[in-house]
C-alpha atoms as a PDB file:
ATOM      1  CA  UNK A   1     -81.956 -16.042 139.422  1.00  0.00           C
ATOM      2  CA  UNK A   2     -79.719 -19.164 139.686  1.00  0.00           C
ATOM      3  CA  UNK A   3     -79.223 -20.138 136.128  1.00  0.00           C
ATOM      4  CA  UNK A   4     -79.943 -17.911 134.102  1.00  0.00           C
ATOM      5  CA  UNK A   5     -77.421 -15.589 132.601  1.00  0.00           C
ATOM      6  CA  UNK A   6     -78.011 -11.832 132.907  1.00  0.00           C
ATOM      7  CA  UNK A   7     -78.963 -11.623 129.406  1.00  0.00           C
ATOM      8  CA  UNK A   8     -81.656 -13.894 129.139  1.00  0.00           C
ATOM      9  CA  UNK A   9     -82.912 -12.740 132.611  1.00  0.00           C
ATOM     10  CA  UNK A  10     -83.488  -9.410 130.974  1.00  0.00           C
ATOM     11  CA  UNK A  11     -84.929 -11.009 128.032  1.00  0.00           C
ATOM     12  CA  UNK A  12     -87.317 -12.986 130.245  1.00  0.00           C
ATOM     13  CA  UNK A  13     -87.987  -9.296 132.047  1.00  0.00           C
ATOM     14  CA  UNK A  14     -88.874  -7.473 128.747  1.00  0.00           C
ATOM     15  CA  UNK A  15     -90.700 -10.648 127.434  1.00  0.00           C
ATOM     16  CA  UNK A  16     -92.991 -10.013 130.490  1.00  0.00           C
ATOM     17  CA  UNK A  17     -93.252  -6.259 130.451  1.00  0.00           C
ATOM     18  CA  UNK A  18     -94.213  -6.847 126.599  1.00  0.00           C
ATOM     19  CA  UNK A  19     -97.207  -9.469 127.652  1.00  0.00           C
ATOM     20  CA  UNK A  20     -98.114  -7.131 130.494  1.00  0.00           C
ATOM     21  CA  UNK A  21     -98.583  -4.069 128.047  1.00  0.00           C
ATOM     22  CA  UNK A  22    -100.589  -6.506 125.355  1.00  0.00           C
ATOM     23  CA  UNK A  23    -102.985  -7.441 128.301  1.00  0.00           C
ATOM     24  CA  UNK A  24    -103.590  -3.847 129.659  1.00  0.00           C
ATOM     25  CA  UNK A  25    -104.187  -3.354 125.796  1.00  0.00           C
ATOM     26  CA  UNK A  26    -106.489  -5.726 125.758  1.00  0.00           C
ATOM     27  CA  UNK A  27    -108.101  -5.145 129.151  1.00  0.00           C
ATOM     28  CA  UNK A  28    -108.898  -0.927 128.579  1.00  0.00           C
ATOM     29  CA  UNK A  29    -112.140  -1.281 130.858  1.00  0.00           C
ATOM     30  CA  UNK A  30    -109.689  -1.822 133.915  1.00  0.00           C
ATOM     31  CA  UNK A  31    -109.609   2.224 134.250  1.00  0.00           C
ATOM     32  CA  UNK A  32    -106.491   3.356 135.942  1.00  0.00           C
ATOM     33  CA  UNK A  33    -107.611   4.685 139.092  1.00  0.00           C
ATOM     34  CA  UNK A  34    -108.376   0.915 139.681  1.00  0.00           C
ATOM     35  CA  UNK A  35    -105.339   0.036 139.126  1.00  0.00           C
ATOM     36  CA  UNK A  36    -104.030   2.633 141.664  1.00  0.00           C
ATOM     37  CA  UNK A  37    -106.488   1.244 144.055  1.00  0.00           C
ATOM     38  CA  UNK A  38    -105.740  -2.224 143.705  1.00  0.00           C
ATOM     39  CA  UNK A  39    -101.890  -2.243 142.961  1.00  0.00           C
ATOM     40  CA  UNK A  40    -100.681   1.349 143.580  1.00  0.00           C
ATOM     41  CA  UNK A  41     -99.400   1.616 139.809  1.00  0.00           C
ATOM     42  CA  UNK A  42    -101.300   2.176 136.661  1.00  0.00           C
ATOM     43  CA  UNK A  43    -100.370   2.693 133.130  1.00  0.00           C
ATOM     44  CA  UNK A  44     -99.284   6.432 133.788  1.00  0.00           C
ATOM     45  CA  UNK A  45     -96.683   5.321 136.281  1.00  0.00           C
ATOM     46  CA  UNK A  46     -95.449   2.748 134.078  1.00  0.00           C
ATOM     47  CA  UNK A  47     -94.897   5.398 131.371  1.00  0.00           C
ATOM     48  CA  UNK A  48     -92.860   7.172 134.031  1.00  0.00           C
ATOM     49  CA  UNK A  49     -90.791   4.014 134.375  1.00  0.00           C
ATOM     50  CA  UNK A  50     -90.353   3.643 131.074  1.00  0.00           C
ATOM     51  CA  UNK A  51     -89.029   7.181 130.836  1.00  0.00           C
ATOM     52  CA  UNK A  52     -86.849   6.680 133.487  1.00  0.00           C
ATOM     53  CA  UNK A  53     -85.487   3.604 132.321  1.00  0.00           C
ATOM     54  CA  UNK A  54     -84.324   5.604 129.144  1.00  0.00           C
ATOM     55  CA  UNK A  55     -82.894   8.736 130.969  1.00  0.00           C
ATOM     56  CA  UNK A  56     -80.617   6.045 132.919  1.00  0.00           C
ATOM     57  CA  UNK A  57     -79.616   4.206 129.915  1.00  0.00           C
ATOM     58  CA  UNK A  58     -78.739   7.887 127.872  1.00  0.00           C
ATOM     59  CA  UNK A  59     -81.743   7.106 125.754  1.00  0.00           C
ATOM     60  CA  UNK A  60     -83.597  10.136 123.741  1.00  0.00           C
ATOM     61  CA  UNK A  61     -87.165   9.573 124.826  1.00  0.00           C
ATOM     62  CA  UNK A  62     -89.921  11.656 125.678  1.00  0.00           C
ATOM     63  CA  UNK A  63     -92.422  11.549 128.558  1.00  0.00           C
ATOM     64  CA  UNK A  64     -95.015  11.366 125.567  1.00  0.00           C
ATOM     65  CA  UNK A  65     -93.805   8.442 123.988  1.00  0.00           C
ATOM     66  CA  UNK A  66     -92.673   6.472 126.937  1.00  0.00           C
ATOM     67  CA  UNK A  67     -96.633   7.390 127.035  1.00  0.00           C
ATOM     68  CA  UNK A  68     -97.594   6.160 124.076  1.00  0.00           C
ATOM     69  CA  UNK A  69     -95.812   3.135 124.545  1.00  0.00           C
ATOM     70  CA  UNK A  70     -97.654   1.966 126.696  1.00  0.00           C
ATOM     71  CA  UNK A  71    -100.826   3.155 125.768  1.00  0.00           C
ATOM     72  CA  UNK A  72    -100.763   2.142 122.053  1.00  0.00           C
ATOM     73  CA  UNK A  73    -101.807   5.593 121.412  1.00  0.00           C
ATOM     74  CA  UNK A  74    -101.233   9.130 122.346  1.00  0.00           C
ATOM     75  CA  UNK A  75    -102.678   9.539 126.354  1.00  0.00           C
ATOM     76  CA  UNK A  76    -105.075  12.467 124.947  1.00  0.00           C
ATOM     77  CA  UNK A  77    -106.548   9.748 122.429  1.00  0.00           C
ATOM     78  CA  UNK A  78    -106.807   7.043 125.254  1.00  0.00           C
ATOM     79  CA  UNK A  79    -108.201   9.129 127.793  1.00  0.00           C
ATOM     80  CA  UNK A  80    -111.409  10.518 125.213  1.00  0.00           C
ATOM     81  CA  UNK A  81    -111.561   6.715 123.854  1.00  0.00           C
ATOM     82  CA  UNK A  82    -111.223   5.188 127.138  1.00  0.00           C
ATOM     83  CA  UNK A  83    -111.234   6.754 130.357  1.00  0.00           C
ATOM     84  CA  UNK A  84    -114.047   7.435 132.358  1.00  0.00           C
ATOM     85  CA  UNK A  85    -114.751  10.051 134.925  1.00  0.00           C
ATOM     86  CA  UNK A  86    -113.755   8.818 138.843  1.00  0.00           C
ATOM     87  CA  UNK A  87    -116.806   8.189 140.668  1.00  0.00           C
ATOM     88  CA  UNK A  88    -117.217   9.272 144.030  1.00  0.00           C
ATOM     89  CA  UNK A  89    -116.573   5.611 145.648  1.00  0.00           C
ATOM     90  CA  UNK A  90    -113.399   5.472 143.537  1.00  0.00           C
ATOM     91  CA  UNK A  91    -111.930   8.859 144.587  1.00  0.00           C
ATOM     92  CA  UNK A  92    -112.535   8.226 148.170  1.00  0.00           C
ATOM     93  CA  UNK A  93    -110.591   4.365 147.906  1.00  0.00           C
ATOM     94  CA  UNK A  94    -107.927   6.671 146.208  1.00  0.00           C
ATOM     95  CA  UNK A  95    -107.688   9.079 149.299  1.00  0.00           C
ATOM     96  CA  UNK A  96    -107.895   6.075 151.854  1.00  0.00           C
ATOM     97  CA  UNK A  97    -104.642   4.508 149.764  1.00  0.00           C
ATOM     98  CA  UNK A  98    -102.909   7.427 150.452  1.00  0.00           C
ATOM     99  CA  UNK A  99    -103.900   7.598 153.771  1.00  0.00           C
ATOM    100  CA  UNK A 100    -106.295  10.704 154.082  1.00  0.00           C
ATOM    101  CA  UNK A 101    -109.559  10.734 155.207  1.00  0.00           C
ATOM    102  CA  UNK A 102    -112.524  12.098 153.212  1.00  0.00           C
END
């Protein structure tokens, strides 16, 4: 971005992957097989990302607590607090994502 140092560009960049965290927080009815549907990531993927992220930098983290990160909570606690079984409609938008047919 023209402007802005390197530095505060990745400030700006973690300032944004904090508020988008907060609101998925905030927002656990948006289950993430909607998100799949809709976007094509959900909260698992950005765990993976976050794992990644620390493998590249030589960082010490674990798939479970890249995890937790972004859940706020261990995934087994999330999923029994907040997930909710895929209905049929949803697992059938899921295959026609990923191009398959039902």
């Amino acid at each position: 971005m023209a402007g802005l140092s390197e530095r505060d560009q990745e400030k700006l960049d973690a300032a944004v992957m904090r508020r988008l965290i907060a609101h998925l927080d905030a927002n656990k009815d948006a289950q993430n097989i909607d998100l799949m549907i809709l976007a094509g990531f959900c909260r698992n993927c950005l765990g993976k990302w976050y794992k990644a992220a620390a493998d590249e930098a030589g960082l010490d983290v674990t798939d479970d607590a890249a995890r937790e990160r972004i859940y706020g909570m261990p995934y087994a606690e999330w999923k029994e607090k907040h997930q909710k079984p895929a209905t049929p409609e949803q697992l059938a938008a899921m295959d026609a994502r990923a191009g398959k047919s039902s």
